[in-house]
N, C-alpha and C. Protein backbone atom coordinates (compact mmCIF):
# COMPACT_ATOMS: atom_id res chain seq x y z
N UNK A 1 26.24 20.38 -3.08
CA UNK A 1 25.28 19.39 -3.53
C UNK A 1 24.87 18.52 -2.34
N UNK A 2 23.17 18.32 -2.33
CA UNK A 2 23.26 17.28 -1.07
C UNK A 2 23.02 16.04 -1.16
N UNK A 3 23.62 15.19 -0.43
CA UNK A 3 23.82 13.60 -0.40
C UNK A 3 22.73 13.15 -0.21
N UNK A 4 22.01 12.00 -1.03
CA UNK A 4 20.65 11.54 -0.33
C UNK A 4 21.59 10.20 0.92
N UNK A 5 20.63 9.96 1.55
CA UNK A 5 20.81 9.13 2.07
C UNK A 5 20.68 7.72 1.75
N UNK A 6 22.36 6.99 2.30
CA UNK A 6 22.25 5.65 1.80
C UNK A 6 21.32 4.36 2.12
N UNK A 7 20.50 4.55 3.10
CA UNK A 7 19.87 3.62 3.19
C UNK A 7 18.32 4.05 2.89
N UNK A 8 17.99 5.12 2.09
CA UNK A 8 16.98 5.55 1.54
C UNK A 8 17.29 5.24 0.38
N UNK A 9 18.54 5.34 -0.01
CA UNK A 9 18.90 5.13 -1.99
C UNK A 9 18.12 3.57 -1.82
N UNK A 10 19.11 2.98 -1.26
CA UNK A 10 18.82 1.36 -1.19
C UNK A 10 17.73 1.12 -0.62
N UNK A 11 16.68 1.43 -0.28
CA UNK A 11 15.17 1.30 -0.06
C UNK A 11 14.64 1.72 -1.31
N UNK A 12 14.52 2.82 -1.58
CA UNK A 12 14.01 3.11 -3.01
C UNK A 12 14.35 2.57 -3.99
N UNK A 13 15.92 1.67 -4.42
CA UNK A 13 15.88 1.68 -5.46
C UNK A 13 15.36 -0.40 -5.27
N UNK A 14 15.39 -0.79 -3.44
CA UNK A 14 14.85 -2.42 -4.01
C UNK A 14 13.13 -2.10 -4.13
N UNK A 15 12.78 -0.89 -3.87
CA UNK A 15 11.04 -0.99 -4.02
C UNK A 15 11.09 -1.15 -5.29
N UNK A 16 11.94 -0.03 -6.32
CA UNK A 16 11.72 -0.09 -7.70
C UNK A 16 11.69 -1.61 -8.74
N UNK A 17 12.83 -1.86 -7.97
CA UNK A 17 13.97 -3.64 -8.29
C UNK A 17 12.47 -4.10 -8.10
N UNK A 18 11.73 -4.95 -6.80
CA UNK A 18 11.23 -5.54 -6.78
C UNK A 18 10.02 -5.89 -7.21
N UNK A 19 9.49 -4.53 -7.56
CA UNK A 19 8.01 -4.26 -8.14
C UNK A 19 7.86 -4.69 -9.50
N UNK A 20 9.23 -4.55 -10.23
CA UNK A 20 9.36 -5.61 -11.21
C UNK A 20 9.54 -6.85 -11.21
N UNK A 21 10.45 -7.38 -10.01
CA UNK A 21 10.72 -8.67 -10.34
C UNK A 21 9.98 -9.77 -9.65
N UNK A 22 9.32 -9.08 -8.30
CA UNK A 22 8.93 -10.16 -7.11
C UNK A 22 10.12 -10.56 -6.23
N UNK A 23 9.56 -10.83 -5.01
CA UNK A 23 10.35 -11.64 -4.13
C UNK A 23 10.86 -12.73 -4.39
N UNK A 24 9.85 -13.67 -4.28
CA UNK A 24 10.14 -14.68 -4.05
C UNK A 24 11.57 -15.39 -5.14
N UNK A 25 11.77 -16.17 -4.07
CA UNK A 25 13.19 -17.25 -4.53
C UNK A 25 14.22 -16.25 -4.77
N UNK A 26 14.39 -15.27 -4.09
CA UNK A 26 15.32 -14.10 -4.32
C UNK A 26 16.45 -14.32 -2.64
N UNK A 27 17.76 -14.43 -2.95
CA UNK A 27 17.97 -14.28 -1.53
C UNK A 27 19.04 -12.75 -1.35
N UNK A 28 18.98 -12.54 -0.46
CA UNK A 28 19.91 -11.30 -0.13
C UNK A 28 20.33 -10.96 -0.93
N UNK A 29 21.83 -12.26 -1.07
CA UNK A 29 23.14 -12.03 -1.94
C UNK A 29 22.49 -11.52 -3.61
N UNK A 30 21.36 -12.26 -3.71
CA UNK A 30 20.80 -12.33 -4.77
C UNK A 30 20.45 -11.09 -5.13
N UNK A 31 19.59 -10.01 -4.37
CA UNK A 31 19.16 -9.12 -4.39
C UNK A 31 20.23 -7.63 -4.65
N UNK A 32 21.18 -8.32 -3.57
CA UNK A 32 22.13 -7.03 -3.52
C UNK A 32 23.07 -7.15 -4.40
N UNK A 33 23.04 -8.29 -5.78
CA UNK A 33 24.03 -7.51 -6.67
C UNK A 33 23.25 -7.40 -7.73
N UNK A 34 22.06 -7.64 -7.48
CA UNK A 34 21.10 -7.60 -8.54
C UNK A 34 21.02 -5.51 -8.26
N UNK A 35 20.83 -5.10 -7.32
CA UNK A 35 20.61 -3.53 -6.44
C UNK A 35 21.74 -2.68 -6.86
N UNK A 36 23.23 -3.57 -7.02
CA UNK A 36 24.60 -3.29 -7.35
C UNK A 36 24.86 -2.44 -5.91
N UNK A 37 24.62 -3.36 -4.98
CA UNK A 37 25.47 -3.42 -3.56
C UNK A 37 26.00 -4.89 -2.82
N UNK A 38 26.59 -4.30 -1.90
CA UNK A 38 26.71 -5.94 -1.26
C UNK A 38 25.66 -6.17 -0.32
N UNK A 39 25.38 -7.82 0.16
CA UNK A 39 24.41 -8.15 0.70
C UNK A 39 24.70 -7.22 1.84
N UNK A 40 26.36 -7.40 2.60
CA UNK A 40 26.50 -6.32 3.62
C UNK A 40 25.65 -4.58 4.18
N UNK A 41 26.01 -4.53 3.08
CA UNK A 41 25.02 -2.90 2.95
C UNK A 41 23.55 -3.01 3.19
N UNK A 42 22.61 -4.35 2.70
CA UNK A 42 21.56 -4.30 3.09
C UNK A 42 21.30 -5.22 4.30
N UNK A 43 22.17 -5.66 5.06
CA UNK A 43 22.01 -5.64 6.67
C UNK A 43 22.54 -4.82 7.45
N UNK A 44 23.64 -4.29 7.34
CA UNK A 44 23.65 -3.00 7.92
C UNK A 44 22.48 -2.10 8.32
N UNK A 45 21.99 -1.86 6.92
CA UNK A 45 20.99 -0.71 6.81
C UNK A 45 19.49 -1.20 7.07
N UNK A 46 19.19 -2.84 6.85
CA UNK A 46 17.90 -3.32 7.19
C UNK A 46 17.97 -4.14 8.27
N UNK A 47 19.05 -5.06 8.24
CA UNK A 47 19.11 -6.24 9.48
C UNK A 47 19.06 -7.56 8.87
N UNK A 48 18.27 -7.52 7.52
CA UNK A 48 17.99 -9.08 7.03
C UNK A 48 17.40 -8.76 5.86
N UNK A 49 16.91 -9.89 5.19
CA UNK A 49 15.73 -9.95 4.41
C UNK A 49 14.73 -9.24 4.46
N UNK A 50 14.22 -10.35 5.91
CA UNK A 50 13.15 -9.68 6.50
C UNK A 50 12.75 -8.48 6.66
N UNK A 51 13.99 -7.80 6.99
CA UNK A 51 13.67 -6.59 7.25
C UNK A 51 13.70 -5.63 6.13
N UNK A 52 14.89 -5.55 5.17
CA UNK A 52 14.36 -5.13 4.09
C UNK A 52 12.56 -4.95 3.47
N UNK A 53 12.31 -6.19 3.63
CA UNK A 53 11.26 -6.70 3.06
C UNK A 53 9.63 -5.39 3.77
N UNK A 54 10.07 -5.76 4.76
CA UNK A 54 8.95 -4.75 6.09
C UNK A 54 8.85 -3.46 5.47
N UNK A 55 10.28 -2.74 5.07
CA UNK A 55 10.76 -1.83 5.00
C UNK A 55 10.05 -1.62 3.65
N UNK A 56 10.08 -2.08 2.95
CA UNK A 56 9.63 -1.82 1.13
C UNK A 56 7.78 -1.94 1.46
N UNK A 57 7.31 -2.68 2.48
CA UNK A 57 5.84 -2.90 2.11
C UNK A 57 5.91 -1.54 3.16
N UNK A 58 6.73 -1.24 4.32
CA UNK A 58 5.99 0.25 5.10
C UNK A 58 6.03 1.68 3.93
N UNK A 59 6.94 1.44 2.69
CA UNK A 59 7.89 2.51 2.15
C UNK A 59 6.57 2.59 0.72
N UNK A 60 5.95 1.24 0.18
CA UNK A 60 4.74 1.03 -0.90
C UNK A 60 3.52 1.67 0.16
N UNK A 61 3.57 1.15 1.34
CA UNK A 61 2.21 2.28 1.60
C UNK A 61 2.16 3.84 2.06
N UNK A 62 3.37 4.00 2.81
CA UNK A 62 3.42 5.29 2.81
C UNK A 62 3.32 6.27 1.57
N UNK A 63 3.97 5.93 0.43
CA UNK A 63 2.97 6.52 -0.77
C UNK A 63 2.33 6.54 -1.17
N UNK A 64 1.38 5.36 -0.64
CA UNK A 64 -0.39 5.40 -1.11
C UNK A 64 -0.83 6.17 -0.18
N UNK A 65 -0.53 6.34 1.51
CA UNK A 65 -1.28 7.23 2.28
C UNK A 65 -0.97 9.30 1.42
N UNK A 66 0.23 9.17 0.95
CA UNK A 66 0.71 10.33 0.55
C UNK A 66 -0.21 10.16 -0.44
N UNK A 67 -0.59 9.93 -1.11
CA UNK A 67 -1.69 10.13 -2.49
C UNK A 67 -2.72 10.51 -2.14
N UNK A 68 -3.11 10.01 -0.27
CA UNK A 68 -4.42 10.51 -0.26
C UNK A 68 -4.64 11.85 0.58
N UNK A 69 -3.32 12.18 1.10
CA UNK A 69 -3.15 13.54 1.73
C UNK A 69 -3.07 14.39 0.70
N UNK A 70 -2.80 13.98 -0.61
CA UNK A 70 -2.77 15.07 -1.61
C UNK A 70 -4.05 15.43 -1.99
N UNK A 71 -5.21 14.65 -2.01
CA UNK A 71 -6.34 14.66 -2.55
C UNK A 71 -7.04 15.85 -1.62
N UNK A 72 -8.01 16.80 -2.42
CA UNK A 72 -8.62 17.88 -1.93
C UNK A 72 -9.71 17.00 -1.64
N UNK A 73 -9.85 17.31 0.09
CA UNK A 73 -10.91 16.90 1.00
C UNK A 73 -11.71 17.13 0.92
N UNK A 74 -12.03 18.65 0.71
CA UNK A 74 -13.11 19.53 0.08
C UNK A 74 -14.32 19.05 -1.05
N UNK A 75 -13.32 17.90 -1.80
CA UNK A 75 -14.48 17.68 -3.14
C UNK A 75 -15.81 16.79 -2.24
N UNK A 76 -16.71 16.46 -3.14
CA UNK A 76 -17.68 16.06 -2.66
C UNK A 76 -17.76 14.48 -2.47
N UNK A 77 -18.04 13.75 -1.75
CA UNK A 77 -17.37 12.31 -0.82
C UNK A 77 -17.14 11.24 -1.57
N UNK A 78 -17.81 11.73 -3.25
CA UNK A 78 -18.10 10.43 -4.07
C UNK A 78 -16.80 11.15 -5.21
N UNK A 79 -16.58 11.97 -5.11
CA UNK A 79 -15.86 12.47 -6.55
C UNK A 79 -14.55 12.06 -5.10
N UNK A 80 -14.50 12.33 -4.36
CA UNK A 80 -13.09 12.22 -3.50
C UNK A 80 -12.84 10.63 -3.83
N UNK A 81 -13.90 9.48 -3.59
CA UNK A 81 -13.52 8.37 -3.38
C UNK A 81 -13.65 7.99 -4.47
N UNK A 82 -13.97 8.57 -5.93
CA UNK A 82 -13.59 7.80 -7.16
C UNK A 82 -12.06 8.43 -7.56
N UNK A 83 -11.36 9.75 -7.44
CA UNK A 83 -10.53 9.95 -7.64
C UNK A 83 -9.16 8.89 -6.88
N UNK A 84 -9.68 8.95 -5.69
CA UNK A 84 -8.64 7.88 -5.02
C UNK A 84 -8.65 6.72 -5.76
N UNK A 85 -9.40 6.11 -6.40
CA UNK A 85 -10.03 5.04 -6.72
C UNK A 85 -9.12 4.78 -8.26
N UNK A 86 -8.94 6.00 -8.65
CA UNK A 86 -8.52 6.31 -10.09
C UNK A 86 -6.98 6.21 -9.99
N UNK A 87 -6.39 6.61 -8.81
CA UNK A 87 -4.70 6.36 -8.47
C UNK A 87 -4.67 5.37 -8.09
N UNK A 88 -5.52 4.59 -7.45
CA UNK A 88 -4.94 2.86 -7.15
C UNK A 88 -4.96 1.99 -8.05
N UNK A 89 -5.93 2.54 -9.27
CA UNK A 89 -5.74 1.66 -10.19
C UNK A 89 -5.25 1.90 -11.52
N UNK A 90 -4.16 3.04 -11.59
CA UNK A 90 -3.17 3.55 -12.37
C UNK A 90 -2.48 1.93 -12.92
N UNK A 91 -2.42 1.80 -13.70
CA UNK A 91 -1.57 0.65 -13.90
C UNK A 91 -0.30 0.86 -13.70
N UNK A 92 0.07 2.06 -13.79
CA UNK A 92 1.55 2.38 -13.26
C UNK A 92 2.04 1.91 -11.82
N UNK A 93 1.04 1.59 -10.90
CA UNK A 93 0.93 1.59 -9.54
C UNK A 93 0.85 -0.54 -9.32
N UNK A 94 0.71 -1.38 -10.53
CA UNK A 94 0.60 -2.07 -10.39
C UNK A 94 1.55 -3.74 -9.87
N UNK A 95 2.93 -3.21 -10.37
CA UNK A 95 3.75 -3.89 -9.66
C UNK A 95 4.29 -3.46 -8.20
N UNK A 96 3.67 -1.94 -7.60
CA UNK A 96 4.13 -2.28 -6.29
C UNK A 96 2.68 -2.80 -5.81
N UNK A 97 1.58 -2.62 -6.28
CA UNK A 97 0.70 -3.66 -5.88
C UNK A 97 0.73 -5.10 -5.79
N UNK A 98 1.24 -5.37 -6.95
CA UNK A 98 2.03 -6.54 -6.51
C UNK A 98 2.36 -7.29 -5.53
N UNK A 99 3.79 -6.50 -5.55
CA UNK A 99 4.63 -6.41 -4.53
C UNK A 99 4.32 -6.69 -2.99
N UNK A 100 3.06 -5.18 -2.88
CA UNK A 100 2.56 -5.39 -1.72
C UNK A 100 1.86 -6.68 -0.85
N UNK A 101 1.30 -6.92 -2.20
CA UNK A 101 0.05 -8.75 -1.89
C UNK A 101 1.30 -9.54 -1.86
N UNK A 102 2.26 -9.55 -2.43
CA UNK A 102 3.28 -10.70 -2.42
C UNK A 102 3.62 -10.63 -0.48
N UNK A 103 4.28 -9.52 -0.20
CA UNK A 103 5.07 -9.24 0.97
C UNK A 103 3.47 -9.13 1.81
N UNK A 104 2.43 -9.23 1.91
CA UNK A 104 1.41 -9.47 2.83
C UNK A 104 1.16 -10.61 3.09
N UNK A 105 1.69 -11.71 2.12
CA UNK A 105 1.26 -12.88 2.05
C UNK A 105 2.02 -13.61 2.81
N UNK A 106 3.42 -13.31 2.51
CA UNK A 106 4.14 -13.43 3.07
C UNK A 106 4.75 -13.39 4.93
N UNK A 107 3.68 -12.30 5.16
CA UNK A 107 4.04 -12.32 7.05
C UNK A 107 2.36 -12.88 7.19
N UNK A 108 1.38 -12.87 6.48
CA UNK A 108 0.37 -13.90 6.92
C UNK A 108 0.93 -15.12 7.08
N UNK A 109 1.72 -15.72 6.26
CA UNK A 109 2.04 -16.82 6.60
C UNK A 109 3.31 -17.10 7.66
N UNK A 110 3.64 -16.24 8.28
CA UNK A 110 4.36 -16.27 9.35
C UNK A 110 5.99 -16.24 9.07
N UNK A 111 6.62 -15.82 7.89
CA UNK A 111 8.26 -16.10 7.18
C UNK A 111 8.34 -14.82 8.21
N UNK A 112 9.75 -15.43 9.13
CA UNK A 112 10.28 -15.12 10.04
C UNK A 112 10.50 -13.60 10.10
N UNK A 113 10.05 -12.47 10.63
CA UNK A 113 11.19 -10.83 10.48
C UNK A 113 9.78 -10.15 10.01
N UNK A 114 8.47 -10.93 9.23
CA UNK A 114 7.92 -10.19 8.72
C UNK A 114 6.62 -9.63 9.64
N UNK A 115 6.71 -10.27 10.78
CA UNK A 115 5.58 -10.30 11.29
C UNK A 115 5.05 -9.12 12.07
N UNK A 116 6.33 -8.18 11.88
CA UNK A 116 5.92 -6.89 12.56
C UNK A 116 5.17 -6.30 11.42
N UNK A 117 5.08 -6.21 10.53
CA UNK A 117 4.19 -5.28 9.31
C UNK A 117 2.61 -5.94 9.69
N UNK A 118 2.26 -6.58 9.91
CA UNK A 118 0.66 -7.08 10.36
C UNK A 118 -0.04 -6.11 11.14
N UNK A 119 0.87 -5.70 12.43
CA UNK A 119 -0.21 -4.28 12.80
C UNK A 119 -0.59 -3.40 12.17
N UNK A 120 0.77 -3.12 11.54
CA UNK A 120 0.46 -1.62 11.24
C UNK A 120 0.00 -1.58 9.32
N UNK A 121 -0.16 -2.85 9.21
CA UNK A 121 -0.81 -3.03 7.36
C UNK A 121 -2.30 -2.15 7.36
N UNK A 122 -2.53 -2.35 8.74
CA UNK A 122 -4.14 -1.52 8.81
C UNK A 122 -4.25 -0.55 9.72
N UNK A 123 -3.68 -0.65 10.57
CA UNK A 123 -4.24 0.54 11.20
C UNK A 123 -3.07 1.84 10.81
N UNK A 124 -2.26 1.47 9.97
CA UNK A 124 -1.79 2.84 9.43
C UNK A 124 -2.51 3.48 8.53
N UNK A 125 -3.83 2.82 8.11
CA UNK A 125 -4.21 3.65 7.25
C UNK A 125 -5.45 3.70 8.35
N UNK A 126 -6.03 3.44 8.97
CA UNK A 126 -7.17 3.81 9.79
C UNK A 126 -7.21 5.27 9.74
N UNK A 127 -6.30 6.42 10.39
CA UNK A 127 -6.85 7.59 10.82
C UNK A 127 -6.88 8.07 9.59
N UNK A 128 -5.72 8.02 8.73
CA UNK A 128 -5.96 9.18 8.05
C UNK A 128 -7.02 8.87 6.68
N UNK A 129 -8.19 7.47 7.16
CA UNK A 129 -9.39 7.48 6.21
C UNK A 129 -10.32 7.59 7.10
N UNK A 130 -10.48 7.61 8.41
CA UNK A 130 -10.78 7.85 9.49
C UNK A 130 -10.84 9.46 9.32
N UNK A 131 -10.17 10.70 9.52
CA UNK A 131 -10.42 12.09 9.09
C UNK A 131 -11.03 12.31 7.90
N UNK A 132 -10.94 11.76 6.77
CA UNK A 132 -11.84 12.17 5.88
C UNK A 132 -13.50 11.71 6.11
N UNK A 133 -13.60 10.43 6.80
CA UNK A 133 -14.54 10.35 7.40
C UNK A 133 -15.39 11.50 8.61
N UNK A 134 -15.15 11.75 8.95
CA UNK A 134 -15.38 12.58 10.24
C UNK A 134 -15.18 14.25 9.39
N UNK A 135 -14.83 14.37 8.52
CA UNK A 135 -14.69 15.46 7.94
C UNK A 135 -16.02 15.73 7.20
N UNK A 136 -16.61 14.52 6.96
CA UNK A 136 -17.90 14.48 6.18
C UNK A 136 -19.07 14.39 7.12
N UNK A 137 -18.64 14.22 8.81
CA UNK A 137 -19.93 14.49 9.50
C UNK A 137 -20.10 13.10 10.19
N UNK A 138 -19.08 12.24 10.33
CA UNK A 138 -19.30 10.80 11.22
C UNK A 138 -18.61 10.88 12.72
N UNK A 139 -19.32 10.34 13.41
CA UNK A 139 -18.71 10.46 14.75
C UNK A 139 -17.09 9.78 14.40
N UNK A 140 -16.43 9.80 15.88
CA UNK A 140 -14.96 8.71 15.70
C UNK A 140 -15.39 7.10 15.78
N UNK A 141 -16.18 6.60 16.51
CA UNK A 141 -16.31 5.10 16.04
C UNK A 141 -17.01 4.66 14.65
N UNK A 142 -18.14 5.42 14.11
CA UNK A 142 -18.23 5.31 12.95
C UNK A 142 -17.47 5.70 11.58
N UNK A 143 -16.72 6.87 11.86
CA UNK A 143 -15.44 7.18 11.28
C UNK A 143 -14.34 5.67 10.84
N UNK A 144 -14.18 5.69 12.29
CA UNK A 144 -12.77 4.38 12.35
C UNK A 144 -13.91 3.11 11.49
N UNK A 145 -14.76 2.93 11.79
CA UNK A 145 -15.66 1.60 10.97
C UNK A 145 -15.63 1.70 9.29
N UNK A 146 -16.02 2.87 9.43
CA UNK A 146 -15.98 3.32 7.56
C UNK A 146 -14.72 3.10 6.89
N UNK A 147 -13.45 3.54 8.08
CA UNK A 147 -12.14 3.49 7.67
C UNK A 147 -11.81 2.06 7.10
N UNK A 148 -12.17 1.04 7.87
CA UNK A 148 -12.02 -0.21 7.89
C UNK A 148 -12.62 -1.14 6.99
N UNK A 149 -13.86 -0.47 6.56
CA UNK A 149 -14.64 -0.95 5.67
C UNK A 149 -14.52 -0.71 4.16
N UNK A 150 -14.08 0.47 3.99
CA UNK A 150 -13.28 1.04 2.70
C UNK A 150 -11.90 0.52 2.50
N UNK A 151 -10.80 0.33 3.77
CA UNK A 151 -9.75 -0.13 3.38
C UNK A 151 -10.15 -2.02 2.99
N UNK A 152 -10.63 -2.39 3.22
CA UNK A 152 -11.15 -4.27 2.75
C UNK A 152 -11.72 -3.81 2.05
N UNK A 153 -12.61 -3.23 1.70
CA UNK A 153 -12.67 -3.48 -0.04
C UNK A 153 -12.17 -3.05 -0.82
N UNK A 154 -11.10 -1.72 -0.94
CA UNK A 154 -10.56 -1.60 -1.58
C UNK A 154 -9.35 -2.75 -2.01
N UNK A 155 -8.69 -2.92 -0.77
CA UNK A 155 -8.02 -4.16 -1.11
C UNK A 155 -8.42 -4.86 -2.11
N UNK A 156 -9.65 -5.71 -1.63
CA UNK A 156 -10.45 -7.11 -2.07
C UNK A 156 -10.31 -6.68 -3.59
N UNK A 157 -10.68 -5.34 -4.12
CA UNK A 157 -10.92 -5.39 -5.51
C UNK A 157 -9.71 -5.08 -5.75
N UNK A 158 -8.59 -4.52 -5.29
CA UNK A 158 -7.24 -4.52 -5.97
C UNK A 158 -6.97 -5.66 -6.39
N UNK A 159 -6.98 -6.89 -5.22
CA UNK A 159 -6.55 -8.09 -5.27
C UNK A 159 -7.09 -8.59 -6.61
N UNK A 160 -8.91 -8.27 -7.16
CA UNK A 160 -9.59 -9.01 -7.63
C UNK A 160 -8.94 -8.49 -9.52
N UNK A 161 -8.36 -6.81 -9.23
CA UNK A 161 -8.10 -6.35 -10.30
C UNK A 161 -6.99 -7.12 -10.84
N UNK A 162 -5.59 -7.31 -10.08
CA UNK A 162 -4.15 -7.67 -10.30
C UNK A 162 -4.54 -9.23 -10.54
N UNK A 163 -5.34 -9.64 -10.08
CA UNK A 163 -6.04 -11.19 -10.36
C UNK A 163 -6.50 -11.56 -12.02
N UNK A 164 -7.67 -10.39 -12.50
CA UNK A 164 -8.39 -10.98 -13.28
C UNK A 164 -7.98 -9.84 -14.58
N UNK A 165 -7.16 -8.36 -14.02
CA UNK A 165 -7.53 -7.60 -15.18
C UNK A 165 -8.70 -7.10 -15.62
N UNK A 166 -9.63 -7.17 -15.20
CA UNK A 166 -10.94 -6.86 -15.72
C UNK A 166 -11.11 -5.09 -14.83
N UNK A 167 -10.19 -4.42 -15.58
CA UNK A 167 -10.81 -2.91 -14.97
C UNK A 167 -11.93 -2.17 -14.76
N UNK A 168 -12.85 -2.72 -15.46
CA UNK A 168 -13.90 -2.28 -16.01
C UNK A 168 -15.10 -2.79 -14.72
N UNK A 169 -15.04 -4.25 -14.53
CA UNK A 169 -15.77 -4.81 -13.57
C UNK A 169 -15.37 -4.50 -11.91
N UNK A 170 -14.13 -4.12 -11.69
CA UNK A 170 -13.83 -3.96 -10.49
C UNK A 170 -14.28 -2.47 -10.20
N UNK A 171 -14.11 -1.27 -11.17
CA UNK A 171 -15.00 -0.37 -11.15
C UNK A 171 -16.17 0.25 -10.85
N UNK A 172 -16.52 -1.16 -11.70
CA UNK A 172 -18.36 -0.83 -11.70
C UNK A 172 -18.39 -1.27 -10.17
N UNK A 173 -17.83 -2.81 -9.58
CA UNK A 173 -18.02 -2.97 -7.62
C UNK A 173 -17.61 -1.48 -6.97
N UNK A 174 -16.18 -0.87 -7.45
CA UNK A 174 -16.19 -0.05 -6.51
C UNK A 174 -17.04 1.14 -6.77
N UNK A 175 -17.67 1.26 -7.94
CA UNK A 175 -19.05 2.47 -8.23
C UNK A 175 -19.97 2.10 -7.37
N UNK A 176 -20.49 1.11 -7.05
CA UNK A 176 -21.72 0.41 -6.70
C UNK A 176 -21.10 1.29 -5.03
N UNK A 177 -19.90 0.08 -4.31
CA UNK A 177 -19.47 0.62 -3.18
C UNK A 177 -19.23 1.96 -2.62
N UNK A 178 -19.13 2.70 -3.70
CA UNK A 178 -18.83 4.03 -3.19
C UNK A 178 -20.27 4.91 -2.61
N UNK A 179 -20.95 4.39 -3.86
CA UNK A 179 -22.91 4.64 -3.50
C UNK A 179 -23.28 4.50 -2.19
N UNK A 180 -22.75 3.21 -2.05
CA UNK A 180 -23.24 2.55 -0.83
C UNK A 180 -22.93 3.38 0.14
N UNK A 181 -21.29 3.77 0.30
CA UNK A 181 -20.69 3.86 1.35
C UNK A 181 -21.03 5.37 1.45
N UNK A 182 -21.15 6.09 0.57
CA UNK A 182 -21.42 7.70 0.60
C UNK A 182 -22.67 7.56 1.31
N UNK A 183 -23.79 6.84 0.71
CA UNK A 183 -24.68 7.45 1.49
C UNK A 183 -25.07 6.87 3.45
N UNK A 184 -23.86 6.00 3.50
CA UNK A 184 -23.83 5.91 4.77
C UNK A 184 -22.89 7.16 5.91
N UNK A 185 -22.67 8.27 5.10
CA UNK A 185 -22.47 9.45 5.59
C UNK A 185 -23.51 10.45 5.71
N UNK A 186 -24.43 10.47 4.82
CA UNK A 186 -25.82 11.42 5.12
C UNK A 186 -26.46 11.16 5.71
């Protein structure tokens, strides 16, 4: 039988923990018997809070980039970017959305350990919306622009969805946006 690894158990299972509960006013000790470990185990394996913390917002997007490597490239630019469109706003997906705006907010405002996740909050997703770009016929600087321009608004309306609930209206923006943005590929 094979062993998962312990500091993958305990990453996966505080993404799960936290997406329900939130961060905030949570401390270590707090966390790790809430996790049913000791705080020990999650510095060992993270270093801190902080680092935990990095660790769960790099571990929430690396499965959103995996959602979009799954998506057939092939479909046509508007059925590709409403399908993506359709997994971000799974409501199932909504407390690590959460999560995520919580722990972004969080190294915007400078709480100590977090401040390494700021680079890479965006430009980890640059290339690989960046290739689907360029797959549709955009050079690489207009590629990387589109990348950038799709990842802020998608945000903006996540934010605006987990805000207001109104599925329906954040839709219809990202219908409108997708128009927009498709035909700035032809």
């Amino acid at each position: 039988m094979e062993r998962k690894d312990p500091r993958r158990t305990l990453l996966e299972a505080a993404v799960d923990h936290l997406s329900r509960t939130g961060v905030t006013g949570r401390s270590l000790r707090q966390l790790a018997a809430e996790l049913g470990t000791s705080h020990r185990m999650l510095i060992y394996h993270f270093g801190s809070m902080e680092g935990l913390l990095v660790e769960i917002v790099r571990e929430v997007e690396a499965r959103q980039r995996s959602a979009l490597a799954d998506l057939d490239a092939t479909l046509d630019p508007v059925e590709l970017a409403r399908s993506f469109w359709r997994r971000f706003t799974d409501p199932a997906l909504y407390p690590n959305e959460r999560l995520f705006f919580e722990l972004y907010g969080q190294a915007l405002q400078g709480r100590p350990g977090t401040e390494a996740l700021l680079p890479e909050v965006v430009t980890a997703w640059l290339e690989p919306l960046a290739a689907v770009a360029r797959s549709h016929g955009l050079d690489e600087r207009a590629a990387l622009t589109h990348a950038r321009l799709g990842l802020a608004t998608t945000r903006g309306l996540l934010l605006d969805l987990l805000a207001t609930g109104d599925l329906a209206a954040v839709t219809e923006a990202m219908d409108l946006f997708i128009d927009q943005y498709v035909s700035g590929l032809r």
